[in-house]
N, C-alpha and C. Protein backbone atom coordinates (compact mmCIF):
# COMPACT_ATOMS: atom_id res chain seq x y z
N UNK A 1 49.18 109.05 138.98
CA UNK A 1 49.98 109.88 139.87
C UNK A 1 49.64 111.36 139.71
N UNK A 2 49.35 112.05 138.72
CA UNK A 2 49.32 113.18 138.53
C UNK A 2 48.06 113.80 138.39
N UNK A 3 46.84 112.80 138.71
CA UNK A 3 45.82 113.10 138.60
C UNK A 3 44.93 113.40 140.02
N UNK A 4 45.91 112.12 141.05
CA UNK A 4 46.05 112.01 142.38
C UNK A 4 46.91 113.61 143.14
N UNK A 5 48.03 114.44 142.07
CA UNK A 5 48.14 115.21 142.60
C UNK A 5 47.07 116.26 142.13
N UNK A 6 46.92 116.35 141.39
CA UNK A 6 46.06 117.50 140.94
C UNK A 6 44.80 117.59 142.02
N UNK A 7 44.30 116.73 142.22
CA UNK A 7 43.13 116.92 143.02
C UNK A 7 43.34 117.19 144.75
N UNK A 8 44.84 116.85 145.03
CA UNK A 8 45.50 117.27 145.97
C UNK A 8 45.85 118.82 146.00
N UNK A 9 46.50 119.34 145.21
CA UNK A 9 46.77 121.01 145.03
C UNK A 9 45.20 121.28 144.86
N UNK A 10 44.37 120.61 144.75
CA UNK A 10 43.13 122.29 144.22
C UNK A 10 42.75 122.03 145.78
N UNK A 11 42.81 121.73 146.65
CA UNK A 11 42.13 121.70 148.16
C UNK A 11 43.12 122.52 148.54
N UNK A 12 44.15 122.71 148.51
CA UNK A 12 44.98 123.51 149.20
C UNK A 12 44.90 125.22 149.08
N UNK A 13 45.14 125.82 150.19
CA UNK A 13 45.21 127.32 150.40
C UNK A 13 46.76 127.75 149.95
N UNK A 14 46.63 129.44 149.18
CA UNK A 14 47.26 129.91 148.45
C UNK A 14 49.23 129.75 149.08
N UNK A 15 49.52 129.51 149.84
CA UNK A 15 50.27 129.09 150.74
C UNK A 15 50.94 128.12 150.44
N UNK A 16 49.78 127.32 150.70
CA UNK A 16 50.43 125.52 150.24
C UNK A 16 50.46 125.22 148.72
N UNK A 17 49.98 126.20 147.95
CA UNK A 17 50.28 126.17 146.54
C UNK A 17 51.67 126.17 146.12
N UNK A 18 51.67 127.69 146.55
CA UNK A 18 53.36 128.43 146.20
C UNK A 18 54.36 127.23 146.91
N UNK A 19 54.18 126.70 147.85
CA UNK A 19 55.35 125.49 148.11
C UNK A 19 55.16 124.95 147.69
N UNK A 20 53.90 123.75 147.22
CA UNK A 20 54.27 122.45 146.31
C UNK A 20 54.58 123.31 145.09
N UNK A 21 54.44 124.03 144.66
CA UNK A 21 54.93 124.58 143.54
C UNK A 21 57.00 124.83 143.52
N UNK A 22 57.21 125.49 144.47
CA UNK A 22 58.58 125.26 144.61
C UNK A 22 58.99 123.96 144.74
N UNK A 23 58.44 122.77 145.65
CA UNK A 23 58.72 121.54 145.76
C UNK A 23 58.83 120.86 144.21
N UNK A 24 57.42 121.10 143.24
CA UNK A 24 57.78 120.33 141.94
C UNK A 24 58.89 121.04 141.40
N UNK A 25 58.81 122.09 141.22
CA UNK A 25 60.80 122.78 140.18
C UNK A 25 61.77 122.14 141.09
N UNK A 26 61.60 122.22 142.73
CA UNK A 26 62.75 121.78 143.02
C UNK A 26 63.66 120.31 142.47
N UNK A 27 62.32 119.32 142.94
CA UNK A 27 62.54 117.74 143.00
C UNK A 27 63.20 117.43 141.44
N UNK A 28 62.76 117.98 140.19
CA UNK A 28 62.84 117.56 139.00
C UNK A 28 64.49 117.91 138.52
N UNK A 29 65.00 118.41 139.57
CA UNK A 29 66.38 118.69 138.90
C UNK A 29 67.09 117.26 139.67
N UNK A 30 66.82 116.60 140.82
CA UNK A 30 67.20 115.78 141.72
C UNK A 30 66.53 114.15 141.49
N UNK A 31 65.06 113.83 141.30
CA UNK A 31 64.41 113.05 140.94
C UNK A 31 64.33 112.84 139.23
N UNK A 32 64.80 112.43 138.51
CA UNK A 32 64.15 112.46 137.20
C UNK A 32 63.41 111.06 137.26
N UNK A 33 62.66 111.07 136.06
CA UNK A 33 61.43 111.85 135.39
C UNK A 33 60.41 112.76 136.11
N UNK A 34 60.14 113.50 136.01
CA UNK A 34 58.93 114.22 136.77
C UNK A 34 58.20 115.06 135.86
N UNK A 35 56.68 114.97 136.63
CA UNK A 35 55.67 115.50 135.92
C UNK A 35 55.61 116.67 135.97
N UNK A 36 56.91 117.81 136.60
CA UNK A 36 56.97 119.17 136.56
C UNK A 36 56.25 119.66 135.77
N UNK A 37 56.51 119.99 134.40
CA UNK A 37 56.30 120.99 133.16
C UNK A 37 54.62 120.57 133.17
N UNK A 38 53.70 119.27 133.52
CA UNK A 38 52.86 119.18 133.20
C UNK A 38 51.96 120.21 134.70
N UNK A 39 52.63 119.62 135.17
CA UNK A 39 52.22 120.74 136.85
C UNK A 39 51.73 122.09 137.16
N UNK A 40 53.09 123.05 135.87
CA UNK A 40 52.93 123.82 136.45
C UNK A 40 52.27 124.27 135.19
N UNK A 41 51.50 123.88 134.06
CA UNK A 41 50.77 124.15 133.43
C UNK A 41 49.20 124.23 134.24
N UNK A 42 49.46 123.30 135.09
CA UNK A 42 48.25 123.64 135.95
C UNK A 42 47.97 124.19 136.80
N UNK A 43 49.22 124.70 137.28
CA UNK A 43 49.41 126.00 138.41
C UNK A 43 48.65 127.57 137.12
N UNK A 44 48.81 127.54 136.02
CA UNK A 44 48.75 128.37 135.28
C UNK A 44 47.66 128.44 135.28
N UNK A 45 46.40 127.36 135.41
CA UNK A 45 45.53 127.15 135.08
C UNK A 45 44.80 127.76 135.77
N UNK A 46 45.36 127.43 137.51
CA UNK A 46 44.91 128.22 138.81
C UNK A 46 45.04 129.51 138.64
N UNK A 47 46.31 130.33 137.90
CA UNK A 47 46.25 131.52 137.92
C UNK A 47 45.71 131.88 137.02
N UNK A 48 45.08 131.68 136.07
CA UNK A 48 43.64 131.84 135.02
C UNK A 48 42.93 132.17 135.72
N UNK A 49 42.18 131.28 136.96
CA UNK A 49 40.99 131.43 137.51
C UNK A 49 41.40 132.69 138.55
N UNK A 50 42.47 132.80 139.18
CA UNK A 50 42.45 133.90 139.95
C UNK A 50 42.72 133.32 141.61
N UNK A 51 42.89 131.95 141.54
CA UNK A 51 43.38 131.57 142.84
C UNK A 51 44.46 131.88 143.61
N UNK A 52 45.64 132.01 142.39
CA UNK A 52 47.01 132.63 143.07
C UNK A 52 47.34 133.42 141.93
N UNK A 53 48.06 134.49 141.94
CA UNK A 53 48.92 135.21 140.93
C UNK A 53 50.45 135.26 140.32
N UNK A 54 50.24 135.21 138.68
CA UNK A 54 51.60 134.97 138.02
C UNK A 54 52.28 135.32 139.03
N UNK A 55 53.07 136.43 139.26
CA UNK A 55 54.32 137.14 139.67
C UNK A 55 54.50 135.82 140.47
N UNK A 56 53.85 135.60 141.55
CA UNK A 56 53.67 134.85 142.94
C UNK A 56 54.59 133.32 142.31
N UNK A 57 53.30 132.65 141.48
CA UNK A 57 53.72 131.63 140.68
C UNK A 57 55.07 131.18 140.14
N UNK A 58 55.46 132.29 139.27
CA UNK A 58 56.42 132.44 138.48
C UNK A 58 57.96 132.34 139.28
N UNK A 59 57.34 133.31 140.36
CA UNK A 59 59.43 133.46 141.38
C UNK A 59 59.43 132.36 141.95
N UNK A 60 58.22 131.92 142.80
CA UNK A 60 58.12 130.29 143.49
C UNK A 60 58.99 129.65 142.26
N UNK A 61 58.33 129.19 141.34
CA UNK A 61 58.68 128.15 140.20
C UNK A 61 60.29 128.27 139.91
N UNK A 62 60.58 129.65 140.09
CA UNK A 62 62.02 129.67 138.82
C UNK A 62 63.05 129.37 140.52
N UNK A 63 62.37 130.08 141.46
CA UNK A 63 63.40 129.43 142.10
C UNK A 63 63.96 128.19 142.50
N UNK A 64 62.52 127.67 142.80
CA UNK A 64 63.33 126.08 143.06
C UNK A 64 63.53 125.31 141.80
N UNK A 65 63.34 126.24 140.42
CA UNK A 65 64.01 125.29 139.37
C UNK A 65 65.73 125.26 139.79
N UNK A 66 65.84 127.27 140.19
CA UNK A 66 67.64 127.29 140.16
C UNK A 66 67.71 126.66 141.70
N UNK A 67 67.13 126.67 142.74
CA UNK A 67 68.13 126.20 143.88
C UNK A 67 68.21 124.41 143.58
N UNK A 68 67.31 124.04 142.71
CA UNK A 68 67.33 122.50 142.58
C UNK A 68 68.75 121.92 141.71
N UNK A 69 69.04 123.13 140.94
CA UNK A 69 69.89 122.97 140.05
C UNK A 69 71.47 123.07 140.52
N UNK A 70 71.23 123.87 141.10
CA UNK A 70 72.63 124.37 142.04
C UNK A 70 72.84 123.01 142.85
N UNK A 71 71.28 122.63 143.87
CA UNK A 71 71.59 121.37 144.25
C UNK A 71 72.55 120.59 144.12
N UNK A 72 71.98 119.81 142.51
CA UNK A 72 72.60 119.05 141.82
C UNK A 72 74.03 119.36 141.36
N UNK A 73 74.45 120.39 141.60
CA UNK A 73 75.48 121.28 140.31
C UNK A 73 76.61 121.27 141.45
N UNK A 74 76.00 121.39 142.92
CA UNK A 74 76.81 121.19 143.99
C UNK A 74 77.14 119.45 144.36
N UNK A 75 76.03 118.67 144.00
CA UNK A 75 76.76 117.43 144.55
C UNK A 75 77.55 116.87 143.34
N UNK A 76 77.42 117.23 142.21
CA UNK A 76 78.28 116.70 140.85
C UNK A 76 79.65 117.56 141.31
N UNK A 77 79.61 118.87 141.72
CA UNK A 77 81.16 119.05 142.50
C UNK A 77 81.87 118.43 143.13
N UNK A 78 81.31 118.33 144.23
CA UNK A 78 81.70 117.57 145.46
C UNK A 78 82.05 116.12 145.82
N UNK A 79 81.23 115.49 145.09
CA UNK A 79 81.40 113.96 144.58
C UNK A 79 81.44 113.62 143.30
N UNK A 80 81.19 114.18 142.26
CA UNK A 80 82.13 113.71 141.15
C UNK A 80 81.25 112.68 140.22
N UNK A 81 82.28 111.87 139.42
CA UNK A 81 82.19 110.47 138.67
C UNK A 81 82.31 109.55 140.48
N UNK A 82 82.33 109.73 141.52
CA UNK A 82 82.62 108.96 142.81
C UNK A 82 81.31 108.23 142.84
N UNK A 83 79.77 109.14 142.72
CA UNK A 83 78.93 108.63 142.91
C UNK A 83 77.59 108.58 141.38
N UNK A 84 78.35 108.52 140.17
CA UNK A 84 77.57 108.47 138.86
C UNK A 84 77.62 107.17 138.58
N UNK A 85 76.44 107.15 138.34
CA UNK A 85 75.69 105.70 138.44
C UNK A 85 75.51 104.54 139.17
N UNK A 86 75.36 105.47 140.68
CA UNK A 86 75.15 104.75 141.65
C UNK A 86 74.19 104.48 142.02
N UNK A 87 73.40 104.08 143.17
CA UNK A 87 72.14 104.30 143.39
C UNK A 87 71.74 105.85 143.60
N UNK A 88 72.79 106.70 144.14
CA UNK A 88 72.09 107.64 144.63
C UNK A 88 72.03 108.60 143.05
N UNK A 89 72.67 108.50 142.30
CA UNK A 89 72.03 109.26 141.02
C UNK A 89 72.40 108.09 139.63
N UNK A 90 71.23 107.23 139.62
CA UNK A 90 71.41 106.51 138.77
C UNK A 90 70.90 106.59 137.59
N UNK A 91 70.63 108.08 137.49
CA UNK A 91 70.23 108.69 135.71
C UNK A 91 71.52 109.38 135.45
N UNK A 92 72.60 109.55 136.35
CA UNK A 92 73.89 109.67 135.05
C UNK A 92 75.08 108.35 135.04
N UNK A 93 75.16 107.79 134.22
CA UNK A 93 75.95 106.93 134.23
C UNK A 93 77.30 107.73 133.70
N UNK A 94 78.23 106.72 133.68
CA UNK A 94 79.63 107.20 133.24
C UNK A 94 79.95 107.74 131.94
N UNK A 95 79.51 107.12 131.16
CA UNK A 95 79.30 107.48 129.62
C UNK A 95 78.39 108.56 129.41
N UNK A 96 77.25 108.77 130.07
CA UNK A 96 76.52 109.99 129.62
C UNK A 96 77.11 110.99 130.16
N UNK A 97 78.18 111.15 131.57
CA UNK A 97 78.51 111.81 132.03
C UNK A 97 79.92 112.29 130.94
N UNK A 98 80.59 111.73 130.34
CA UNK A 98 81.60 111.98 129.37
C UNK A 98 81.07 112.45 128.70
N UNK A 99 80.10 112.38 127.87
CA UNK A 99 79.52 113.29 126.45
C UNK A 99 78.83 114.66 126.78
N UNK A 100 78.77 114.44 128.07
CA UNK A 100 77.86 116.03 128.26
C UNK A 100 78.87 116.62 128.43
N UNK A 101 80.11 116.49 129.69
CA UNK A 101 81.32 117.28 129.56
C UNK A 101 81.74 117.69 128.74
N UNK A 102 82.32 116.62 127.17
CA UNK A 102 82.26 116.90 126.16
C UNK A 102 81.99 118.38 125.51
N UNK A 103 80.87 118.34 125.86
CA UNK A 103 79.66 119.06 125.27
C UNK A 103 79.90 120.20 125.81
N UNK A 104 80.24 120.42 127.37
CA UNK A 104 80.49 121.96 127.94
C UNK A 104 81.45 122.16 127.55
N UNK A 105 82.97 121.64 126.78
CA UNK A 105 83.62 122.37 126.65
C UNK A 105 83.48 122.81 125.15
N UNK A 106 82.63 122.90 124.47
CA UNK A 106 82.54 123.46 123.18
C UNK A 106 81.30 124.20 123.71
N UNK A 107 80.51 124.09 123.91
CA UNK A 107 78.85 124.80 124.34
C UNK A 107 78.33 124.74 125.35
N UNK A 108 79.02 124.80 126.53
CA UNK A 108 78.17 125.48 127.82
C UNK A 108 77.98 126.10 127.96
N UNK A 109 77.86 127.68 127.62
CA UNK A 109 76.77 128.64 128.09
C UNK A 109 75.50 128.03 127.12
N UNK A 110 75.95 127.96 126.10
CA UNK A 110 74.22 127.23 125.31
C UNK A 110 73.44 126.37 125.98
N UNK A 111 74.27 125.30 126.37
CA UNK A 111 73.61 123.99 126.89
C UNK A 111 72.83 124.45 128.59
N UNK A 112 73.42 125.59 129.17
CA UNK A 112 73.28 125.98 130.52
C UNK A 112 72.01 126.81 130.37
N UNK A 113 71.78 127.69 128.80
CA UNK A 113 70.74 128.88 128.65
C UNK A 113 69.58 127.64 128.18
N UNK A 114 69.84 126.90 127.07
CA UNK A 114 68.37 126.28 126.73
C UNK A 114 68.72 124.71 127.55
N UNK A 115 68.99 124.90 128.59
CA UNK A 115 68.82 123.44 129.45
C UNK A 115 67.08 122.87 129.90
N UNK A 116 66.49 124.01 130.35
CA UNK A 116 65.07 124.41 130.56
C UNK A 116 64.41 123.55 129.47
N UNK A 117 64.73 124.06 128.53
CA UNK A 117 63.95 123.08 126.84
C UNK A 117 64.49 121.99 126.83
N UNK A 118 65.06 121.30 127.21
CA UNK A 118 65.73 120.20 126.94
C UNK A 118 65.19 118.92 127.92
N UNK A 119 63.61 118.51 127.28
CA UNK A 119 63.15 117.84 128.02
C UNK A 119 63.84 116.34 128.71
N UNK A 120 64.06 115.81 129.59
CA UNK A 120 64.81 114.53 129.99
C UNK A 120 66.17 114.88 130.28
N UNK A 121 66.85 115.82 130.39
CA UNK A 121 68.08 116.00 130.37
C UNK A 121 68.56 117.12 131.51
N UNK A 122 67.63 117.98 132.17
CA UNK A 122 67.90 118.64 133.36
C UNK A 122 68.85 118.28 134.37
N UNK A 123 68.69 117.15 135.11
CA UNK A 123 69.23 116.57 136.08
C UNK A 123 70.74 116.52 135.55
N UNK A 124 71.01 115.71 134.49
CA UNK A 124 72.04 115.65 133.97
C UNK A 124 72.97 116.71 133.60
N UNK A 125 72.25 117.72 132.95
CA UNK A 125 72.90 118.50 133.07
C UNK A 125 73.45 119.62 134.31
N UNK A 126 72.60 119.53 134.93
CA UNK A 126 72.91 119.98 136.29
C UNK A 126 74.14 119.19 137.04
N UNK A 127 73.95 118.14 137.56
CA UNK A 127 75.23 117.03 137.85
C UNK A 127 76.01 117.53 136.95
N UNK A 128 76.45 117.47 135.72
CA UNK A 128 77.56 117.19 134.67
C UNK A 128 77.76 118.72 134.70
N UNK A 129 77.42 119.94 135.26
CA UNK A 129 78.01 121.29 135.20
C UNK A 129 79.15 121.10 136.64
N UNK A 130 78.52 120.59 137.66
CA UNK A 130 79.50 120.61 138.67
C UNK A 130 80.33 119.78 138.36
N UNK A 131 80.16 118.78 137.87
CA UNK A 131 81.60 117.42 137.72
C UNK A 131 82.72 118.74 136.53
N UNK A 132 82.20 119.25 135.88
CA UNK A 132 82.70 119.69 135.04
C UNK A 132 83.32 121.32 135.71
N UNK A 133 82.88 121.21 136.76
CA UNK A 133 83.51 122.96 137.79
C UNK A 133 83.26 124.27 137.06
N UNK A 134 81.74 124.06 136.28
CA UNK A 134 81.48 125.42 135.34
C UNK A 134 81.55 126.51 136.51
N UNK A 135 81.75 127.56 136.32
CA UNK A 135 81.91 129.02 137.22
C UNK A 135 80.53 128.78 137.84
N UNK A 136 80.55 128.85 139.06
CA UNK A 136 78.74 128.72 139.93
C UNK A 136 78.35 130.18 139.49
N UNK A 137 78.93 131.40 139.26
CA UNK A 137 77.73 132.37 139.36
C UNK A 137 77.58 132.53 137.85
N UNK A 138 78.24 132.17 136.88
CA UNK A 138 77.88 132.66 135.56
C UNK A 138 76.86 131.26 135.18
N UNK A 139 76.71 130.32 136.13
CA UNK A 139 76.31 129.11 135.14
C UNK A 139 74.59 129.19 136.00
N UNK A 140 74.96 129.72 137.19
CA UNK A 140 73.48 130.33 138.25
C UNK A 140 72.88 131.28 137.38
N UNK A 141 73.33 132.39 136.68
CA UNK A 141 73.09 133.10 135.88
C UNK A 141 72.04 132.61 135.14
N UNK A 142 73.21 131.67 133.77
CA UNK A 142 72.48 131.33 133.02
C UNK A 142 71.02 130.04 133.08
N UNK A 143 71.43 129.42 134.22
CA UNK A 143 69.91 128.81 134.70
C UNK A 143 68.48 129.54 134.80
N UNK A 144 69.13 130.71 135.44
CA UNK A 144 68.14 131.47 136.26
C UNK A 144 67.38 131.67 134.89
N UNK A 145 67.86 132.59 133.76
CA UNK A 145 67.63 132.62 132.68
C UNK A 145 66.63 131.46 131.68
N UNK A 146 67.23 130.46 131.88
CA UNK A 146 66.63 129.47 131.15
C UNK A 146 64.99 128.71 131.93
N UNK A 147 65.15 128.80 133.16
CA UNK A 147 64.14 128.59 134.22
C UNK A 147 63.28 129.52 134.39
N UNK A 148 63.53 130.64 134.30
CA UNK A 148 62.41 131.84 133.94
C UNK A 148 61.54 131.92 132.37
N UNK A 149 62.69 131.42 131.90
CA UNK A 149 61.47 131.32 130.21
C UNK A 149 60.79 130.48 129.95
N UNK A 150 61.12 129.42 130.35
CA UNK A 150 60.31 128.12 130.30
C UNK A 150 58.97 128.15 130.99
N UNK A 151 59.35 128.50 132.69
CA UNK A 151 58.16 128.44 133.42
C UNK A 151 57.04 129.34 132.65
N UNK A 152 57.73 130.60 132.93
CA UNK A 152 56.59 131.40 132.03
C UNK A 152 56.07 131.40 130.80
N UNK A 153 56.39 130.16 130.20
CA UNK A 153 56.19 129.90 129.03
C UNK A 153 54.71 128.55 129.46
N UNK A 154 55.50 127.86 129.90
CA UNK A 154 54.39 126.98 131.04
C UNK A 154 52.90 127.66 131.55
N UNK A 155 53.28 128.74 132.28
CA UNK A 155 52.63 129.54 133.30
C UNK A 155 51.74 129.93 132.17
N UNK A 156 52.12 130.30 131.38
CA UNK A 156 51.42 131.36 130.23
C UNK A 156 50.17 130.03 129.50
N UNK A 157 50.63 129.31 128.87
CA UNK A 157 50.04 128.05 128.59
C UNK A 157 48.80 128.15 129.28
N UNK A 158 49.08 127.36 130.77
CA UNK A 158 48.08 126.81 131.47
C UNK A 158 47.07 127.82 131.87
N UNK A 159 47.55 129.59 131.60
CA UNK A 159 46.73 130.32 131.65
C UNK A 159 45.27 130.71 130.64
N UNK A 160 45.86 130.44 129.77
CA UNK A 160 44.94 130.58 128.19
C UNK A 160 44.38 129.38 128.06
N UNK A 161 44.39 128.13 128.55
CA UNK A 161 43.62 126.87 127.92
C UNK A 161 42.94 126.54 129.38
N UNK A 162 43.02 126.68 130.16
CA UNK A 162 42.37 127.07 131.71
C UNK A 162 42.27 125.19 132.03
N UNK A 163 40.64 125.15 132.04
CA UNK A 163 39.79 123.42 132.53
C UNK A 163 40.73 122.77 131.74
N UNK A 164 41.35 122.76 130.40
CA UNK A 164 41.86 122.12 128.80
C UNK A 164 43.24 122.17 129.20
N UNK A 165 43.57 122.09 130.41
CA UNK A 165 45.18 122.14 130.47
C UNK A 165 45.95 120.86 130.62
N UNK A 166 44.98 119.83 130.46
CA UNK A 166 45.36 118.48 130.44
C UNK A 166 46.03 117.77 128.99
N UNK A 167 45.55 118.97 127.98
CA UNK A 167 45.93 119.21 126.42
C UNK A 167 46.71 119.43 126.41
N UNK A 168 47.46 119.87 127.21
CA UNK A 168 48.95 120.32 127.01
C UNK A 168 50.15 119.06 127.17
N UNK A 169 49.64 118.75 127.70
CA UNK A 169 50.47 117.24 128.27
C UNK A 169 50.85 116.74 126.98
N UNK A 170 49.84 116.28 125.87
CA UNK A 170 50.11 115.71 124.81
C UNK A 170 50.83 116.41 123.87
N UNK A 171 51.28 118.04 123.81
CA UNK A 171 51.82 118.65 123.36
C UNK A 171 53.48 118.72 123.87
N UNK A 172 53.36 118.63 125.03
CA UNK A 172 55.03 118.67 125.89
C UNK A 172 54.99 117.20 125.73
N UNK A 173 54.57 116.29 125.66
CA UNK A 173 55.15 114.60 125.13
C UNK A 173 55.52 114.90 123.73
N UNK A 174 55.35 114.87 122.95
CA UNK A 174 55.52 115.16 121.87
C UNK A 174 56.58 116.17 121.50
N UNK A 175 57.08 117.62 122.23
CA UNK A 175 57.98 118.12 122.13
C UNK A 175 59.21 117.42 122.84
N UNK A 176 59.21 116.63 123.84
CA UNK A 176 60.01 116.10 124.40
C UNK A 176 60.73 114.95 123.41
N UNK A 177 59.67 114.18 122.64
CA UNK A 177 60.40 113.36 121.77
C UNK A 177 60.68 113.95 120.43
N UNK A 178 60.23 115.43 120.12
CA UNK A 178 61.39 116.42 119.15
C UNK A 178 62.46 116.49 119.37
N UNK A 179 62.66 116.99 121.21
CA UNK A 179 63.83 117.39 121.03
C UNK A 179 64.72 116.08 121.63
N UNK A 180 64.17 115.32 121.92
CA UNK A 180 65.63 113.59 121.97
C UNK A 180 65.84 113.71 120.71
N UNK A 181 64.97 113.50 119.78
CA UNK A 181 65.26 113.12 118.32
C UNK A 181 66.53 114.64 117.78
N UNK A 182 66.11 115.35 118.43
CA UNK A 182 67.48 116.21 117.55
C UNK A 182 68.52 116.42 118.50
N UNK A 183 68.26 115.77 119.77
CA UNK A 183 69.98 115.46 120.48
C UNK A 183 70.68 114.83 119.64
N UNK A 184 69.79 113.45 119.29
CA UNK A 184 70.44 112.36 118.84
C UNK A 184 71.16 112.42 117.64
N UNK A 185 70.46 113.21 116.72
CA UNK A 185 70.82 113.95 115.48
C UNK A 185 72.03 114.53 115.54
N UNK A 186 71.92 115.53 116.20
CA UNK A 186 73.16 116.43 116.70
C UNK A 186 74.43 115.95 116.97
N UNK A 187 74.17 114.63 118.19
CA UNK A 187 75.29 113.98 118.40
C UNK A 187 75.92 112.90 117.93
N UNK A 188 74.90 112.35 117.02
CA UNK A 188 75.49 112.13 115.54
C UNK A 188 76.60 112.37 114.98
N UNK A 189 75.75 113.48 114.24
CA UNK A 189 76.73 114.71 113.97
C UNK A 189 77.97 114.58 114.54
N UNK A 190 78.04 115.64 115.29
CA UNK A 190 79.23 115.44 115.70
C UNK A 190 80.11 114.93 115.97
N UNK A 191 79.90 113.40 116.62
CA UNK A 191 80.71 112.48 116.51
C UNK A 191 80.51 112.08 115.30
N UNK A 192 80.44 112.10 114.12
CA UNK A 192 80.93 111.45 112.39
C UNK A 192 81.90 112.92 112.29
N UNK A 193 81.30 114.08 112.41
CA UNK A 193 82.28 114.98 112.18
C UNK A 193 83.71 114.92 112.95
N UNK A 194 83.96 114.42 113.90
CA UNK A 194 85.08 114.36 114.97
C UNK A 194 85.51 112.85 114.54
N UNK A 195 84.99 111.97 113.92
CA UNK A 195 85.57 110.81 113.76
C UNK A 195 86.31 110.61 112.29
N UNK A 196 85.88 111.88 111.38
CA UNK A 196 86.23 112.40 110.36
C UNK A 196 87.43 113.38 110.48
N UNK A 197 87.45 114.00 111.26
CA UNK A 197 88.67 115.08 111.29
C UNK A 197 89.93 113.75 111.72
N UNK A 198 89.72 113.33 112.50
CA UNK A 198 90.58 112.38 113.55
C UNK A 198 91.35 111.52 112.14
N UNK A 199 90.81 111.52 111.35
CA UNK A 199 91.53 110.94 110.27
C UNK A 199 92.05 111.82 109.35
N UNK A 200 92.27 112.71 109.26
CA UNK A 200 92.71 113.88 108.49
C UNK A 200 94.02 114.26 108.93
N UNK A 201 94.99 114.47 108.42
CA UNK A 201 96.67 115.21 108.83
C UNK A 201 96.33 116.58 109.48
N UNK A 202 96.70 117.20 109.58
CA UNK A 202 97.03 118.80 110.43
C UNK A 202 96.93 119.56 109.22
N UNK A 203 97.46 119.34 107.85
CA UNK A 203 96.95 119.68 106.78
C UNK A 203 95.97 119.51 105.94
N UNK A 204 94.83 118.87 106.61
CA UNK A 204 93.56 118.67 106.14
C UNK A 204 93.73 117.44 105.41
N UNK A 205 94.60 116.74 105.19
CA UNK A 205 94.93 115.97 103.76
C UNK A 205 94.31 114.16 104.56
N UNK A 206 93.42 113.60 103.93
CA UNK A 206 93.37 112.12 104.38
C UNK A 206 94.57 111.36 104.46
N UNK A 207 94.00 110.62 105.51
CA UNK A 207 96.00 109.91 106.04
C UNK A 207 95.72 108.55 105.34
């Protein structure tokens, strides 16, 4: 699939770049899994050679990371747990949708700023900010934020390793299963820590 696109974007004029380029940030907040992050390492790659330019690259990218997000952030408003784990978004189920809520009410601006890093979990978190009615302009904010560092972190990548940007892939697989492994850790954590208090009096004292 991604090899089929690649050879699709290099025929294209500077034009049709900058949109499939908005098209991949967009889709990946709406479609999960997607080969985004590997993409636009190769958009980087293009702007190595001089086909299109960062700036250009970069606002394309971060925007349709945030309007994809808002997307999502708007139909998790609007419809809710009504349509989680339905067909039409059947990467949040009910239960994942409880633990991320969870999760915003102790750490949503965190979870909203490094959402970007948080490989496999975009979509979700996007959906689970609207089910959860985070403020749209402080949580647009902090997307915008998190979608600008990443890309250009991307962008930057695929710029310096140019033809070799297919190397990168094996590097973002590999960070992706860092960071599941320290969700999982984390939420661990926390639930032994919360399943631990829950047994404790109001005076700290074991019941």
């Amino acid at each position: 699939m991604i090899e089929s696109l690649i050879e699709f974007l290099q025929g294209l004029p500077v034009w049709a770049i900058l949109g499939m380029t908005f098209a991949i940030a967009f889709i990946e907040n709406l479609v999960p899994p997607s080969p985004s992050d590997v993409l636009l390492v190769f958009m980087g790659s293009l702007v190595g050679m001089n086909v299109v330019e960062f700036p250009q690259v970069l606002s394309v990218a971060t925007a349709g990371s945030v309007i994809g997000f808002v997307t999502a952030y708007g139909m998790g408003r609007r419809y809710g747990e009504a349509i989680a784990g339905s067909r039409w978004v059947p990467f949040v189920d009910h239960d994942t949708l409880a633990r991320v809520e969870r999760l915003f009410d102790r750490y949503h601006g965190l979870i909203i700023v490094s959402n970007r890093f948080l490989a496999g979990t975009r979509a979700v978190v996007a959906f689970a900010a609207g089910v959860s009615r985070l403020p749209l302009v402080r949580t647009v904010i902090q997307c915008g934020i998190s979608a600008l560092a990443w890309n250009a972190l991307l962008l930057y990548a695929g710029m310096h390793v140019g033809q070799r940007w297919r190397d990168v892939e094996g590097y973002l697989s590999a960070y992706g299963w860092v960071i599941t492994g320290i969700i999982v850790i984390a939420a661990a954590v926390w639930y032994w820590r919360r399943k631990k208090k829950s047994r404790q009096d109001p005076n700290g004292q074991a019941s």
